[in-house]
C-alpha atoms as a PDB file:
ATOM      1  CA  UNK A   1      -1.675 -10.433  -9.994  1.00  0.00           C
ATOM      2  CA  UNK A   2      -3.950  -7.338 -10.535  1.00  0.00           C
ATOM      3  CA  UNK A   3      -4.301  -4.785  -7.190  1.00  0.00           C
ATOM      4  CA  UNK A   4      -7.506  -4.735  -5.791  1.00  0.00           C
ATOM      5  CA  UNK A   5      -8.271  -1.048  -4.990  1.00  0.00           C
ATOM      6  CA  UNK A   6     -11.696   0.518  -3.260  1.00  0.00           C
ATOM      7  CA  UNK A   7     -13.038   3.569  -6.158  1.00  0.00           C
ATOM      8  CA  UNK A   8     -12.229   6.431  -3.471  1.00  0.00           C
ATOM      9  CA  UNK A   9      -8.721   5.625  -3.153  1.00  0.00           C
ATOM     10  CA  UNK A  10      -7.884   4.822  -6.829  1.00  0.00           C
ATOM     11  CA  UNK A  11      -9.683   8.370  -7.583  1.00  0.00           C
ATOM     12  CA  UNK A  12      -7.981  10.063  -4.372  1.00  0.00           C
ATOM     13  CA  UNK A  13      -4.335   8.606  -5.585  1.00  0.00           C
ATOM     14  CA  UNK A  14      -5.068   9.531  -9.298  1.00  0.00           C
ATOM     15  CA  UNK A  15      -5.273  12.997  -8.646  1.00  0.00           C
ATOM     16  CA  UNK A  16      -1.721  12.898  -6.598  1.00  0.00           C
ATOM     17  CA  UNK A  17      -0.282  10.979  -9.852  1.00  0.00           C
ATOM     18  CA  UNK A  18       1.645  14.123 -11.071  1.00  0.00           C
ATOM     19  CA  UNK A  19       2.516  15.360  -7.696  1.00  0.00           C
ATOM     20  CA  UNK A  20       3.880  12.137  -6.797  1.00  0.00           C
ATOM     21  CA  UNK A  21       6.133  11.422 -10.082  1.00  0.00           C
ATOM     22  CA  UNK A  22       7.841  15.176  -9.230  1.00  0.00           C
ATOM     23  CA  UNK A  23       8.267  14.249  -5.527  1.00  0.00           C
ATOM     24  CA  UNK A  24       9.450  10.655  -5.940  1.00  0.00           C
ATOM     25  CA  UNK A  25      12.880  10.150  -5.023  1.00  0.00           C
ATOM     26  CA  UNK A  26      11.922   6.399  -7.297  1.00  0.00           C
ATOM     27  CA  UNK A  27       9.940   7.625  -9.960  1.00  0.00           C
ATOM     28  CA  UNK A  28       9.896   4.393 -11.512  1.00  0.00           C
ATOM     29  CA  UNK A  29       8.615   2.504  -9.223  1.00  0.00           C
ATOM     30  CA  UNK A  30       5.711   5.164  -8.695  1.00  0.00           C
ATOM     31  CA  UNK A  31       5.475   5.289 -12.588  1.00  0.00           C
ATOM     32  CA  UNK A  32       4.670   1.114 -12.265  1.00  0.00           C
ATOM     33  CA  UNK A  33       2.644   1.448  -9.520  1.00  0.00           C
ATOM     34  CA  UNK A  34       0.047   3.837 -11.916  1.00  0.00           C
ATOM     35  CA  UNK A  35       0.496   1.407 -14.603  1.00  0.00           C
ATOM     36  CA  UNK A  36      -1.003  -1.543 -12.031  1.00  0.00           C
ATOM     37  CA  UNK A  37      -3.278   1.366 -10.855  1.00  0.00           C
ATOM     38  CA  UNK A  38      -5.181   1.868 -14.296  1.00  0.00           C
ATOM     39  CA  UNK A  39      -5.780  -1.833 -14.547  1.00  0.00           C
ATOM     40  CA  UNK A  40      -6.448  -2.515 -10.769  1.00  0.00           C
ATOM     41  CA  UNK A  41      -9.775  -4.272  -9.960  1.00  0.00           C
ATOM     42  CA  UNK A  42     -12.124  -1.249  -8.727  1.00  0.00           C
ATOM     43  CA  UNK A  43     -14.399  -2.065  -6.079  1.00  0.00           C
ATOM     44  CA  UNK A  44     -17.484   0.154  -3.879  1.00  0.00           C
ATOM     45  CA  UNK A  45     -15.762   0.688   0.207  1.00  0.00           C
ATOM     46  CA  UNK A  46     -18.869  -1.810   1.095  1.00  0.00           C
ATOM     47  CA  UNK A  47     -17.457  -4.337  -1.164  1.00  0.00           C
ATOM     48  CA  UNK A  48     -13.851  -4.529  -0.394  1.00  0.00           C
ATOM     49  CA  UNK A  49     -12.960  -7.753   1.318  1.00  0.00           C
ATOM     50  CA  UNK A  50     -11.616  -7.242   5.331  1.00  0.00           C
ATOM     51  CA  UNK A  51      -8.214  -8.872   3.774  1.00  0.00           C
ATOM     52  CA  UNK A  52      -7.066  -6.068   1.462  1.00  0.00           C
ATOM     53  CA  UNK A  53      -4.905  -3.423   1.978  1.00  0.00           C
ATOM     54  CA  UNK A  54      -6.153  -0.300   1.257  1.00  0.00           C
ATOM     55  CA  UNK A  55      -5.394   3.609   2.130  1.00  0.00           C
ATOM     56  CA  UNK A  56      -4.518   3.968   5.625  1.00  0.00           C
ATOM     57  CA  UNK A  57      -4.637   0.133   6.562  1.00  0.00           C
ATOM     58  CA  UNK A  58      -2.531  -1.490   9.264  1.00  0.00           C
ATOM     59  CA  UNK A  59       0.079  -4.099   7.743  1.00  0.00           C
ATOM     60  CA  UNK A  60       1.760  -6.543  10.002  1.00  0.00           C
ATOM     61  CA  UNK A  61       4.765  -8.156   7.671  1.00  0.00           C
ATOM     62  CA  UNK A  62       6.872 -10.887   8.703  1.00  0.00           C
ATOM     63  CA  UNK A  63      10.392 -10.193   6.530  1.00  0.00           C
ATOM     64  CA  UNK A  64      10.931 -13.686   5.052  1.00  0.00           C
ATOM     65  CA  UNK A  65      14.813 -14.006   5.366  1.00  0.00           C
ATOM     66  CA  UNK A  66      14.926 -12.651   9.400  1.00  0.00           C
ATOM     67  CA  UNK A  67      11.725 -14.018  10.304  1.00  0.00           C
ATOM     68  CA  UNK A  68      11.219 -10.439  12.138  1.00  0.00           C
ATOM     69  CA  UNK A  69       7.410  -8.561  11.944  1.00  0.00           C
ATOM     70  CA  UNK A  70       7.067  -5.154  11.369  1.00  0.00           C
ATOM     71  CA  UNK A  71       3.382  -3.289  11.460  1.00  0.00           C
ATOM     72  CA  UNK A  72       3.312  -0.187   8.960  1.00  0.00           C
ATOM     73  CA  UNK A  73       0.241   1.790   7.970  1.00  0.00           C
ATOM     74  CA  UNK A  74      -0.517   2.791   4.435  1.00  0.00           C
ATOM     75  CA  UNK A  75      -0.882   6.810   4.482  1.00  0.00           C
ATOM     76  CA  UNK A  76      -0.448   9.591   1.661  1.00  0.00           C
ATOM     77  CA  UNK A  77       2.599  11.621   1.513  1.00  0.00           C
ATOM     78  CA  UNK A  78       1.994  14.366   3.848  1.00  0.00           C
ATOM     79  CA  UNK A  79       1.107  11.920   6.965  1.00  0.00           C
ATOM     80  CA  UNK A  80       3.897   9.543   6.647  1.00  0.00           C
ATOM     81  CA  UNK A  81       6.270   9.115   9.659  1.00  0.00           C
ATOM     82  CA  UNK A  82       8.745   6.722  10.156  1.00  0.00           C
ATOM     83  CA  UNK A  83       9.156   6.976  14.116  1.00  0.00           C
ATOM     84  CA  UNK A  84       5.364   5.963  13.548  1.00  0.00           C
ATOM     85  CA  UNK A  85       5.426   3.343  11.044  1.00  0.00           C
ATOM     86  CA  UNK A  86       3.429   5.714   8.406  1.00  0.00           C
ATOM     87  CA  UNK A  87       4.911   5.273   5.039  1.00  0.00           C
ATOM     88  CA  UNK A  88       3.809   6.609   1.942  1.00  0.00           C
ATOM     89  CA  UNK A  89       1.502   4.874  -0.483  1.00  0.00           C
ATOM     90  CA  UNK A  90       3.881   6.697  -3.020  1.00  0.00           C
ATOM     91  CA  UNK A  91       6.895   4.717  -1.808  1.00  0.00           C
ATOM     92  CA  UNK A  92       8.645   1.921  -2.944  1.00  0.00           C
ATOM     93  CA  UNK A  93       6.613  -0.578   0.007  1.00  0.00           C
ATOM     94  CA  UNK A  94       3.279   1.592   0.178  1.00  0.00           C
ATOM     95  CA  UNK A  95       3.266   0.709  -3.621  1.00  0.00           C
ATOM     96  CA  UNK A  96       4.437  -3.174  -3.084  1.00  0.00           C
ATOM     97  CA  UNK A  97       1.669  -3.401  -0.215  1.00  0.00           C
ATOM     98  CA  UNK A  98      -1.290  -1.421  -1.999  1.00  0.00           C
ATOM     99  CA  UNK A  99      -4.149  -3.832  -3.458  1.00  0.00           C
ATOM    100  CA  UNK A 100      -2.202  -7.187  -2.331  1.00  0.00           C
ATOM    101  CA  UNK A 101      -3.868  -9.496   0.282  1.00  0.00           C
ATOM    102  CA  UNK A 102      -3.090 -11.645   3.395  1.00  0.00           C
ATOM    103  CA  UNK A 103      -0.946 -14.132   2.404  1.00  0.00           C
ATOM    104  CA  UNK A 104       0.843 -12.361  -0.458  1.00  0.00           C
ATOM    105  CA  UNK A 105       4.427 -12.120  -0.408  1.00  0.00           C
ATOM    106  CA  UNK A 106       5.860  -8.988  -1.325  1.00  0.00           C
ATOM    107  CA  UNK A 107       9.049  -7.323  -2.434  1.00  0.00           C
ATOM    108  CA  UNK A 108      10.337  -3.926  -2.924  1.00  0.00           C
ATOM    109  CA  UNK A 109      13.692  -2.508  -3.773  1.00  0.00           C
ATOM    110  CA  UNK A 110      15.817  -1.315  -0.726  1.00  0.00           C
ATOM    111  CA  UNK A 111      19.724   0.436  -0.676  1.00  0.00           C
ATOM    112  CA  UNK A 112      21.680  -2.648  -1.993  1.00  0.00           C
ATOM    113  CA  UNK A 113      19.058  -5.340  -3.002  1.00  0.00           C
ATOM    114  CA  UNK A 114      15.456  -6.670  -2.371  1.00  0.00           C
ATOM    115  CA  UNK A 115      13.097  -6.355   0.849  1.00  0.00           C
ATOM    116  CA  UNK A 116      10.989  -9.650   0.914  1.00  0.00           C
ATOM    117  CA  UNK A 117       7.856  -9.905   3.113  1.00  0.00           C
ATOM    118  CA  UNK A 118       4.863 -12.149   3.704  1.00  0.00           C
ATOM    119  CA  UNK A 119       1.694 -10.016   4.423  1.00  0.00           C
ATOM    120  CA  UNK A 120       0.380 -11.814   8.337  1.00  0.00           C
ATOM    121  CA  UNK A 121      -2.715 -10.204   8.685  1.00  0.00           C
ATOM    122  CA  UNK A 122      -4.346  -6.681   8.592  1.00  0.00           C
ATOM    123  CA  UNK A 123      -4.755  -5.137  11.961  1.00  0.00           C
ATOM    124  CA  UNK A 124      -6.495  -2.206  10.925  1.00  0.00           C
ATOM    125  CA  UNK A 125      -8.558  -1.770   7.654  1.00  0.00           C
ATOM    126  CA  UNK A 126     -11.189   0.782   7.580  1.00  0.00           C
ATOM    127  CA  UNK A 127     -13.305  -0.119   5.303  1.00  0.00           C
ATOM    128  CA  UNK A 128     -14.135  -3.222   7.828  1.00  0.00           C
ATOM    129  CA  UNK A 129     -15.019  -0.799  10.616  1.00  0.00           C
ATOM    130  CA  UNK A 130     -16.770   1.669   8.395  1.00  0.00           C
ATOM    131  CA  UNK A 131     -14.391   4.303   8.623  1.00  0.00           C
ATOM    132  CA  UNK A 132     -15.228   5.468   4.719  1.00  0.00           C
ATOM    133  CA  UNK A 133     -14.639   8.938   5.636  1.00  0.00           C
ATOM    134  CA  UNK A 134     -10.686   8.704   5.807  1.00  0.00           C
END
């Protein structure tokens, strides 16, 4: 299933693609995640449906073998927090959650197997708002 992406953020994370692969502690995963990048469906900020996740989006997951929800928000490398719930569009779940939709179940490697997560909803998305200036 091909990524949906908004043009700003495919051309923002393009120009991080080098910095990235030298900072990942998972290059291959971040190596994959360009390959799905290049053939990503691009779309204009107005254009982007409210139930994609895109750069600095609001996620609420519900982990499919605990049934527990978790809200993260999609952020580059130098705001990510994990106190806050700000991960990295460069790691291994920014990566899985990037481009996918509400519905979509998603997985990403974790220390001794596989995360496994439904996508809920989108809290926060700002191209719905009209926050194009983030």
């Amino acid at each position: 299933m091909k990524k949906i992406v908004t043009i700003p953020d495919y051309e923002r994370m393009m120009s991080r693609k080098y910095y990235a692969l030298l900072k990942a502690k998972m290059p291959e995963i971040v190596e994959y995640f360009f390959l799905e990048l290049n053939d990503a469906q691009l779309l204009d900020q107005t254009e982007i449906s409210k139930d994609v996740v895109t750069m600095n989006s609001k996620v609420l997951l519900k982990e499919l073998k605990r049934r527990r929800k978790l809200e993260v928000m999609i952020t580059y490398p130098e705001e990510a927090n994990d106190q806050e719930r700000k991960v990295s569009v460069f790691s291994p779940i920014g990566t899985a959650l990037l481009g996918r939709t509400v519905g979509d179940h998603v997985s990403w490697k974790i220390q001794g197997g596989q995360a496994e997560f439904e996508i809920l909803d989108i809290t926060y998305q700002p191209e719905a708002v009209g926050d194009f200036d983030l």
